[in-house]
PDB file of N, CA and C in Angstrom:
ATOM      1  N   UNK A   1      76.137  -4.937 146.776  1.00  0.00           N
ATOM      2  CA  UNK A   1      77.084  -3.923 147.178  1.00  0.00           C
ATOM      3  C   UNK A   1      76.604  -2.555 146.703  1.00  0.00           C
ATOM      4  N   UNK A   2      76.559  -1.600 147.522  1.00  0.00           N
ATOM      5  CA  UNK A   2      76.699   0.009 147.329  1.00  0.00           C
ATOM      6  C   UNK A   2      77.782   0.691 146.666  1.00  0.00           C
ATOM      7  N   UNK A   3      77.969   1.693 145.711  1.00  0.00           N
ATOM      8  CA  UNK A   3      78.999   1.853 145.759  1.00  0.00           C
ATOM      9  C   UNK A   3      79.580   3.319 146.741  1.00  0.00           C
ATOM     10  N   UNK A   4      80.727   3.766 147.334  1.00  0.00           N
ATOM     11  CA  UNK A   4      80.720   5.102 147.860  1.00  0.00           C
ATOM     12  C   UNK A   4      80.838   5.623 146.861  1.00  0.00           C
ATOM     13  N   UNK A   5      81.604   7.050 147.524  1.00  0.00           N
ATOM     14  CA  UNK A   5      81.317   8.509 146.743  1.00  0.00           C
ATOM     15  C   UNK A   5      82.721   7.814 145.613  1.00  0.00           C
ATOM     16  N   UNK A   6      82.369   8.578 144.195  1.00  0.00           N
ATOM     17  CA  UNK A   6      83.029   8.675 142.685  1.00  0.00           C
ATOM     18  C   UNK A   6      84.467   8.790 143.415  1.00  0.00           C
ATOM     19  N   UNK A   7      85.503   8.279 143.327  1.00  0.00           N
ATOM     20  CA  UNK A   7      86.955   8.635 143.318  1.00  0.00           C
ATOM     21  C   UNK A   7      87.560   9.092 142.066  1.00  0.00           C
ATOM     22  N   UNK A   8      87.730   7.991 141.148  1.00  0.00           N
ATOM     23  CA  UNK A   8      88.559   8.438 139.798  1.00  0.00           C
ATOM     24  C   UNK A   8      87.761   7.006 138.993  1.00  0.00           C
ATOM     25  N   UNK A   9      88.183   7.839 137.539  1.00  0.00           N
ATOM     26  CA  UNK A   9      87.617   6.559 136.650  1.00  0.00           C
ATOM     27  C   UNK A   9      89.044   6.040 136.044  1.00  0.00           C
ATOM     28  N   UNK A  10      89.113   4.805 135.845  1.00  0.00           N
ATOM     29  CA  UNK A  10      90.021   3.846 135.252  1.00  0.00           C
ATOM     30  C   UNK A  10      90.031   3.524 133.917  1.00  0.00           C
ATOM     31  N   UNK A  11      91.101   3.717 132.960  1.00  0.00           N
ATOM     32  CA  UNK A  11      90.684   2.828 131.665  1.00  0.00           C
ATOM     33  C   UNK A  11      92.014   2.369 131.256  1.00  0.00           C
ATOM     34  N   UNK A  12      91.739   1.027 130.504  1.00  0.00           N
ATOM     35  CA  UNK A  12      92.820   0.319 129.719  1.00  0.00           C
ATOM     36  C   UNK A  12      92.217   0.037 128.150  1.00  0.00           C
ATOM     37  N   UNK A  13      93.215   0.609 127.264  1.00  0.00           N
ATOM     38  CA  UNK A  13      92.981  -0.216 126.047  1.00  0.00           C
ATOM     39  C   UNK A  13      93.760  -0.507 125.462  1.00  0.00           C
ATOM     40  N   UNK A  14      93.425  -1.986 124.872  1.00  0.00           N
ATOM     41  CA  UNK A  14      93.934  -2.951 124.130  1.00  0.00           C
ATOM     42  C   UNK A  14      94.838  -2.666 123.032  1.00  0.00           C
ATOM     43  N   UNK A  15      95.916  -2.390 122.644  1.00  0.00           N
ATOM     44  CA  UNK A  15      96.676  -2.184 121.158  1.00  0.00           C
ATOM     45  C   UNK A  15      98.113  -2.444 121.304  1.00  0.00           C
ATOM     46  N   UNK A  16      98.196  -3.801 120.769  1.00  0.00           N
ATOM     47  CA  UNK A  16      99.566  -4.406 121.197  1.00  0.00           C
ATOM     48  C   UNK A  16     100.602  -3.464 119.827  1.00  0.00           C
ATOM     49  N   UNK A  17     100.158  -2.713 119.096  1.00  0.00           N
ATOM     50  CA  UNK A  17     100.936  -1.891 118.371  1.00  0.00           C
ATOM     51  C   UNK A  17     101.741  -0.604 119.615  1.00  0.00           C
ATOM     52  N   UNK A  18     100.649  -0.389 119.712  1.00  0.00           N
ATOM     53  CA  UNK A  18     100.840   1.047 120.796  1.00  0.00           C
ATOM     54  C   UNK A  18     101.509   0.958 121.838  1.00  0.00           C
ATOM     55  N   UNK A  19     100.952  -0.078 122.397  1.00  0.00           N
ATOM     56  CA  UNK A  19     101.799  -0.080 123.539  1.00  0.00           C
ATOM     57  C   UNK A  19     102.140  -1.891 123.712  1.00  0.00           C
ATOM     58  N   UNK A  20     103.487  -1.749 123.152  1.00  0.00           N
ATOM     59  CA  UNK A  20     104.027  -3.165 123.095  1.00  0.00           C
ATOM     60  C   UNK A  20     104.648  -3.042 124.316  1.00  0.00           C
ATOM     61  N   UNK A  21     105.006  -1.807 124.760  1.00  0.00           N
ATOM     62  CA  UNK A  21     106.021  -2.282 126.240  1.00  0.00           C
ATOM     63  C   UNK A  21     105.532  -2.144 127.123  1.00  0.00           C
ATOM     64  N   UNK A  22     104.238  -1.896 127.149  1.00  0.00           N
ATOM     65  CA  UNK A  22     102.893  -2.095 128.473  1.00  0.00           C
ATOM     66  C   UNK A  22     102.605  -3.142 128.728  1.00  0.00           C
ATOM     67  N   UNK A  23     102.774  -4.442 128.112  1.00  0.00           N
ATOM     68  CA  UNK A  23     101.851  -5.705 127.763  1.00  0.00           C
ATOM     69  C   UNK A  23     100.775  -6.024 126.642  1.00  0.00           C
ATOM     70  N   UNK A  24     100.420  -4.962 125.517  1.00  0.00           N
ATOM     71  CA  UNK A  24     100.056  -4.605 124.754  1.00  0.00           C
ATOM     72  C   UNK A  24      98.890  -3.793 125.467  1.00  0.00           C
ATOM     73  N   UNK A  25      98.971  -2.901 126.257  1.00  0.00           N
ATOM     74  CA  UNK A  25      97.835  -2.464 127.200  1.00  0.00           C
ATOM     75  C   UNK A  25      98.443  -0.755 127.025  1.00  0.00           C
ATOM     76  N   UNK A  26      97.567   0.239 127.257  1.00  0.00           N
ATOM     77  CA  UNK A  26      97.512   2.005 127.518  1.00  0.00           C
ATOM     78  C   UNK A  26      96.585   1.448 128.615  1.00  0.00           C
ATOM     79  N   UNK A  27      96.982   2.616 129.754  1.00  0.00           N
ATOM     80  CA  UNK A  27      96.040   3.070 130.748  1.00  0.00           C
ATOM     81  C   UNK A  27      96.211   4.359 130.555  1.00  0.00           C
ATOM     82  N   UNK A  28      95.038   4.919 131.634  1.00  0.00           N
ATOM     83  CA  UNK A  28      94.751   6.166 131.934  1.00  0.00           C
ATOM     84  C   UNK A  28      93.842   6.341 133.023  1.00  0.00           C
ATOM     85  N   UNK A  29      94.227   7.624 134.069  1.00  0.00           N
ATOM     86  CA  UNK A  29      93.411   7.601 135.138  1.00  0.00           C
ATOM     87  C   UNK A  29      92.722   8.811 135.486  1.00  0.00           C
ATOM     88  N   UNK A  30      91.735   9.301 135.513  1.00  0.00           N
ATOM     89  CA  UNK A  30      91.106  10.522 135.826  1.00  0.00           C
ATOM     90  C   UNK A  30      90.817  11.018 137.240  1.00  0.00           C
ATOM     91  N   UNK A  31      91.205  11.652 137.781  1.00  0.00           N
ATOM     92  CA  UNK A  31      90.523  11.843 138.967  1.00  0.00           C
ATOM     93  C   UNK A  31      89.309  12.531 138.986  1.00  0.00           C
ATOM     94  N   UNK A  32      88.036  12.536 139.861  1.00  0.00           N
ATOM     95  CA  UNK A  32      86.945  13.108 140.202  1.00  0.00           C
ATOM     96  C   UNK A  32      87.040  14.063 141.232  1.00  0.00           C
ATOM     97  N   UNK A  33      86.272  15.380 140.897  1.00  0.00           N
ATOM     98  CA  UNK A  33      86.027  16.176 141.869  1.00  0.00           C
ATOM     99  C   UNK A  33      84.752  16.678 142.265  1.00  0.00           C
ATOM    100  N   UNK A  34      84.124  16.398 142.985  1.00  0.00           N
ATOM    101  CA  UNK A  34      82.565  16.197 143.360  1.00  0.00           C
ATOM    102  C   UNK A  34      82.230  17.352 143.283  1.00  0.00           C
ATOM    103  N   UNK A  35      82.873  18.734 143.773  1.00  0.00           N
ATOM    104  CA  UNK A  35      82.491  19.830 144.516  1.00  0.00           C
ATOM    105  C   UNK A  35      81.954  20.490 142.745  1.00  0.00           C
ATOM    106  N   UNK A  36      83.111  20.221 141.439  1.00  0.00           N
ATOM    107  CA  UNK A  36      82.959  21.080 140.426  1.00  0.00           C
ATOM    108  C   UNK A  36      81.953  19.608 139.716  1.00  0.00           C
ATOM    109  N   UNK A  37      81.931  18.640 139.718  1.00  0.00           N
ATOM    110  CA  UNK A  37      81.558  17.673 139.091  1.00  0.00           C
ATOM    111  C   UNK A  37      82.376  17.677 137.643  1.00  0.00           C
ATOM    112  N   UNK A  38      83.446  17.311 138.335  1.00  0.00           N
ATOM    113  CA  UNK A  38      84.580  17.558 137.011  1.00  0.00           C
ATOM    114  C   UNK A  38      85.501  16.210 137.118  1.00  0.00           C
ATOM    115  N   UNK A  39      86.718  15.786 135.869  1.00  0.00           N
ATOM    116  CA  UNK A  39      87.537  14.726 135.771  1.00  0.00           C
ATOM    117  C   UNK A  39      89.226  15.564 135.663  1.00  0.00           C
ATOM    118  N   UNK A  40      89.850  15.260 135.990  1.00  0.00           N
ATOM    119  CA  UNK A  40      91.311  15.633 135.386  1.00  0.00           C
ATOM    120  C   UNK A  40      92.162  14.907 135.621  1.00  0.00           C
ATOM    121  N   UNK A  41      93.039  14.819 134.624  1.00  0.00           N
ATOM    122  CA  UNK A  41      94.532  13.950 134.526  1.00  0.00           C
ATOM    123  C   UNK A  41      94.900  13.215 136.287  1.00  0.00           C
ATOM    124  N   UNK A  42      95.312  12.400 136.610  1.00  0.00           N
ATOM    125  CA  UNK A  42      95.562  12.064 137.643  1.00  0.00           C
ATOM    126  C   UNK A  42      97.424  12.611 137.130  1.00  0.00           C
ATOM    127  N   UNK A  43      97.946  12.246 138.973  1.00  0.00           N
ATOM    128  CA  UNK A  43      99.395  13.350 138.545  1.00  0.00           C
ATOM    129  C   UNK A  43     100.155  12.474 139.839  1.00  0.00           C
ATOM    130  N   UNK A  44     101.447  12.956 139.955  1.00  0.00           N
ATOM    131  CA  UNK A  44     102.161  12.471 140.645  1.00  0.00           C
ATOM    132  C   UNK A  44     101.744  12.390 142.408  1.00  0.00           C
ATOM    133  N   UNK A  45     100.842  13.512 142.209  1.00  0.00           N
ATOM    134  CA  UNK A  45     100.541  13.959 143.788  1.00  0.00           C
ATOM    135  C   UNK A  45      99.385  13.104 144.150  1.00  0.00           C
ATOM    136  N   UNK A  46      99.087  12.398 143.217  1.00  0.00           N
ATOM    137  CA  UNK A  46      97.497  11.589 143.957  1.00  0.00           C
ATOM    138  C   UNK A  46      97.502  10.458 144.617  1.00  0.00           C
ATOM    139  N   UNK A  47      96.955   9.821 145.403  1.00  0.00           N
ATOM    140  CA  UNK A  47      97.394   8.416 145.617  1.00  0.00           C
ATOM    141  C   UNK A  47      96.260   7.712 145.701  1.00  0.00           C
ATOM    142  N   UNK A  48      96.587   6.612 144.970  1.00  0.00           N
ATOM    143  CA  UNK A  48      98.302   6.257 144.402  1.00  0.00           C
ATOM    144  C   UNK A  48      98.487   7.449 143.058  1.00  0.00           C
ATOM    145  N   UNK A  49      99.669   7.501 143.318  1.00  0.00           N
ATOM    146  CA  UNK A  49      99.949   8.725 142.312  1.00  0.00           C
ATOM    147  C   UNK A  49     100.103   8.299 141.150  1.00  0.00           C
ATOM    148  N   UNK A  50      99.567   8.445 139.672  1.00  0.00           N
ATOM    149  CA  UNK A  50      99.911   8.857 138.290  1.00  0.00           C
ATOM    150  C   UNK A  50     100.261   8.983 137.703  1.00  0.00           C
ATOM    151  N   UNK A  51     101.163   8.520 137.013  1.00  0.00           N
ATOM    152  CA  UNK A  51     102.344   9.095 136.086  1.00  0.00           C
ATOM    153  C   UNK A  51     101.484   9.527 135.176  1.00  0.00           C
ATOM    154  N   UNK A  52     101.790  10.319 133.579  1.00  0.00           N
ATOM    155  CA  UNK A  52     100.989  10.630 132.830  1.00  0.00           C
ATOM    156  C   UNK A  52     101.545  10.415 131.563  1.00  0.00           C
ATOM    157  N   UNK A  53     101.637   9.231 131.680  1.00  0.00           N
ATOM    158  CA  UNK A  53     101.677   8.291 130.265  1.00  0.00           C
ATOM    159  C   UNK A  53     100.980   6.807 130.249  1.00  0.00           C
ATOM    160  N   UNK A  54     101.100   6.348 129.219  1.00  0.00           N
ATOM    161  CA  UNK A  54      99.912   5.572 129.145  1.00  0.00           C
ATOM    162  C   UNK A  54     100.660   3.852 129.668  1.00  0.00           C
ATOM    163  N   UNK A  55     101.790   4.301 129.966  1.00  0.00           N
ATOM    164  CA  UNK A  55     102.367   3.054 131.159  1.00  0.00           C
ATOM    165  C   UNK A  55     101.750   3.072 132.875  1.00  0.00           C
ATOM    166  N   UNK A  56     100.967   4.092 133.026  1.00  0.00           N
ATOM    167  CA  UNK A  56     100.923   4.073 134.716  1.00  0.00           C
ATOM    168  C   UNK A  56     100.274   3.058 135.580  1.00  0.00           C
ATOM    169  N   UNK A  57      99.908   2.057 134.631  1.00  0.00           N
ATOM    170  CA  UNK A  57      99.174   0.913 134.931  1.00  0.00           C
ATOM    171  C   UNK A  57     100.162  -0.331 134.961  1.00  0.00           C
ATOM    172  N   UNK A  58     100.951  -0.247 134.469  1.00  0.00           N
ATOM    173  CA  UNK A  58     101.342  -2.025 134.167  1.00  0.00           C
ATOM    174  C   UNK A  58     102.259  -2.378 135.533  1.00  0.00           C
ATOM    175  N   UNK A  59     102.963  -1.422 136.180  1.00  0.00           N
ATOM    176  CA  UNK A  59     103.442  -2.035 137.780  1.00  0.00           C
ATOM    177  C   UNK A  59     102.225  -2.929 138.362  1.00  0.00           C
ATOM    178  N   UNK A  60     101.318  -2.053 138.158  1.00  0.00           N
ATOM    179  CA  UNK A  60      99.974  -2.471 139.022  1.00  0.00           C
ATOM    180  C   UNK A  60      99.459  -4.147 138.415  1.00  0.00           C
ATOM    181  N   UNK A  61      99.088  -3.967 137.319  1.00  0.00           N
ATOM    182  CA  UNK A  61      98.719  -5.051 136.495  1.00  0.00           C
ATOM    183  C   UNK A  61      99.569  -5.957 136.486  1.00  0.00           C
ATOM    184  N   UNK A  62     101.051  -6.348 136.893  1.00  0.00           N
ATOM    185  CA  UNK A  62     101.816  -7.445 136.048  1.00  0.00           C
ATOM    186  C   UNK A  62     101.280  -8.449 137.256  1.00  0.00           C
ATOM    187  N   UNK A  63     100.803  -8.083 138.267  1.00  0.00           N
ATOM    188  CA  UNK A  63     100.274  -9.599 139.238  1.00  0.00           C
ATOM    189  C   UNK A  63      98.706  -9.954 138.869  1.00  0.00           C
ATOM    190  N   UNK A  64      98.604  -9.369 137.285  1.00  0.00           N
ATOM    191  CA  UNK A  64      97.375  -9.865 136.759  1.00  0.00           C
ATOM    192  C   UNK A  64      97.539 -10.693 135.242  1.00  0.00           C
ATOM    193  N   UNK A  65      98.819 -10.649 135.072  1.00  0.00           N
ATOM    194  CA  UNK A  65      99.547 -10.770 133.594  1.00  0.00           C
ATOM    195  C   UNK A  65      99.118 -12.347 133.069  1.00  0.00           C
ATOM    196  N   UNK A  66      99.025 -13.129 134.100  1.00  0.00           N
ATOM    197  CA  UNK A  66      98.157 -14.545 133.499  1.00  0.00           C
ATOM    198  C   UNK A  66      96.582 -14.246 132.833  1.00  0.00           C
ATOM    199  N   UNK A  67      96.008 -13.421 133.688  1.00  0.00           N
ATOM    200  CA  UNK A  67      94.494 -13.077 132.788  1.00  0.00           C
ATOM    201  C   UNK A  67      94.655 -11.656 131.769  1.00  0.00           C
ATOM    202  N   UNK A  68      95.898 -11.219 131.076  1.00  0.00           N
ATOM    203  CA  UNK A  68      95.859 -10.860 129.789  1.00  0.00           C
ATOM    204  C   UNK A  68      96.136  -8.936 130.803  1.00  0.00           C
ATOM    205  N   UNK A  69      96.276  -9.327 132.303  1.00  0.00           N
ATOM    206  CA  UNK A  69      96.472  -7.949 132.773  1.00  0.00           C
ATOM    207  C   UNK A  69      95.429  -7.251 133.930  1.00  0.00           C
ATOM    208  N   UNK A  70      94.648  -8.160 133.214  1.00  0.00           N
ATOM    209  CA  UNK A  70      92.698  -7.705 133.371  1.00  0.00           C
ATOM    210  C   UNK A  70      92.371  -8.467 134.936  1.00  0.00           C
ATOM    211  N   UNK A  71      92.307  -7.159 135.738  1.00  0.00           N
ATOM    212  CA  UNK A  71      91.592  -7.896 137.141  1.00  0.00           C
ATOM    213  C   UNK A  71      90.138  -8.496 137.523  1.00  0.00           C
ATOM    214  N   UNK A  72      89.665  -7.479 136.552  1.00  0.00           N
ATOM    215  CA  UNK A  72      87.880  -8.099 136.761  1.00  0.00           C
ATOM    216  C   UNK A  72      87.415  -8.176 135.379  1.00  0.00           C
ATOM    217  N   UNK A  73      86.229  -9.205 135.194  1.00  0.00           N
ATOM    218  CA  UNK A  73      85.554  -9.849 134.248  1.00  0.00           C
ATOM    219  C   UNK A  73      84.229  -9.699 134.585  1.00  0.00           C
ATOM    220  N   UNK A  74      83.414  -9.057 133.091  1.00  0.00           N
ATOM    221  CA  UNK A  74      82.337  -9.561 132.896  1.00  0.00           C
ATOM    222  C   UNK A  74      81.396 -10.526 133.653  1.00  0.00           C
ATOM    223  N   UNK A  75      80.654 -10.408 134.541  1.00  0.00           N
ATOM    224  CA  UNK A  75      80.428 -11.680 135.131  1.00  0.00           C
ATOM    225  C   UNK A  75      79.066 -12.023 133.883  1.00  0.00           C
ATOM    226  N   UNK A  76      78.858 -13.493 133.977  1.00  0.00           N
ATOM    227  CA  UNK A  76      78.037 -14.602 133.435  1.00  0.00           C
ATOM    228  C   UNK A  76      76.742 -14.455 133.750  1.00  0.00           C
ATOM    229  N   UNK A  77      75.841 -14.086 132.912  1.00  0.00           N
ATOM    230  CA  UNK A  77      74.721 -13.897 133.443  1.00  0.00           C
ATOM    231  C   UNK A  77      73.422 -15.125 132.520  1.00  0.00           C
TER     232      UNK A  77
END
């Protein structure tokens, strides 16, 4: 597989302190802008749109909640 052009980068981390009412999960989403080669906050207006707290992930994730949240794995090499 190829990948296309940069959209946004994704992250989740792990801290069932922090975020106990996430699933013990923080996200965060950046959007990309090619033209400045820049990242910024993703926001309500993007789509899918953003909230900007470190819940904006777990709607998304709970039809992943048997594998700990986590859609893709490491593959086995």
């Amino acid at each position: 597989m190829v990948p296309g052009a940069q959209h946004d980068v994704d992250f989740m981390v792990k801290d069932s302190k922090r975020f106990a009412d996430g699933g013990g999960w923080g996200y965060a989403e950046f959007e990309y802008d090619a033209a400045s080669d820049t990242f910024r906050p993703g926001t309500l207006d993007d789509k899918p749109p953003q909230a900007n707290d470190a819940k904006c992930g777990v709607a998304c994730h709970t039809i992943a909640q048997k594998r700990d949240y986590v859609f893709t794995e490491y593959a086995h090499r």
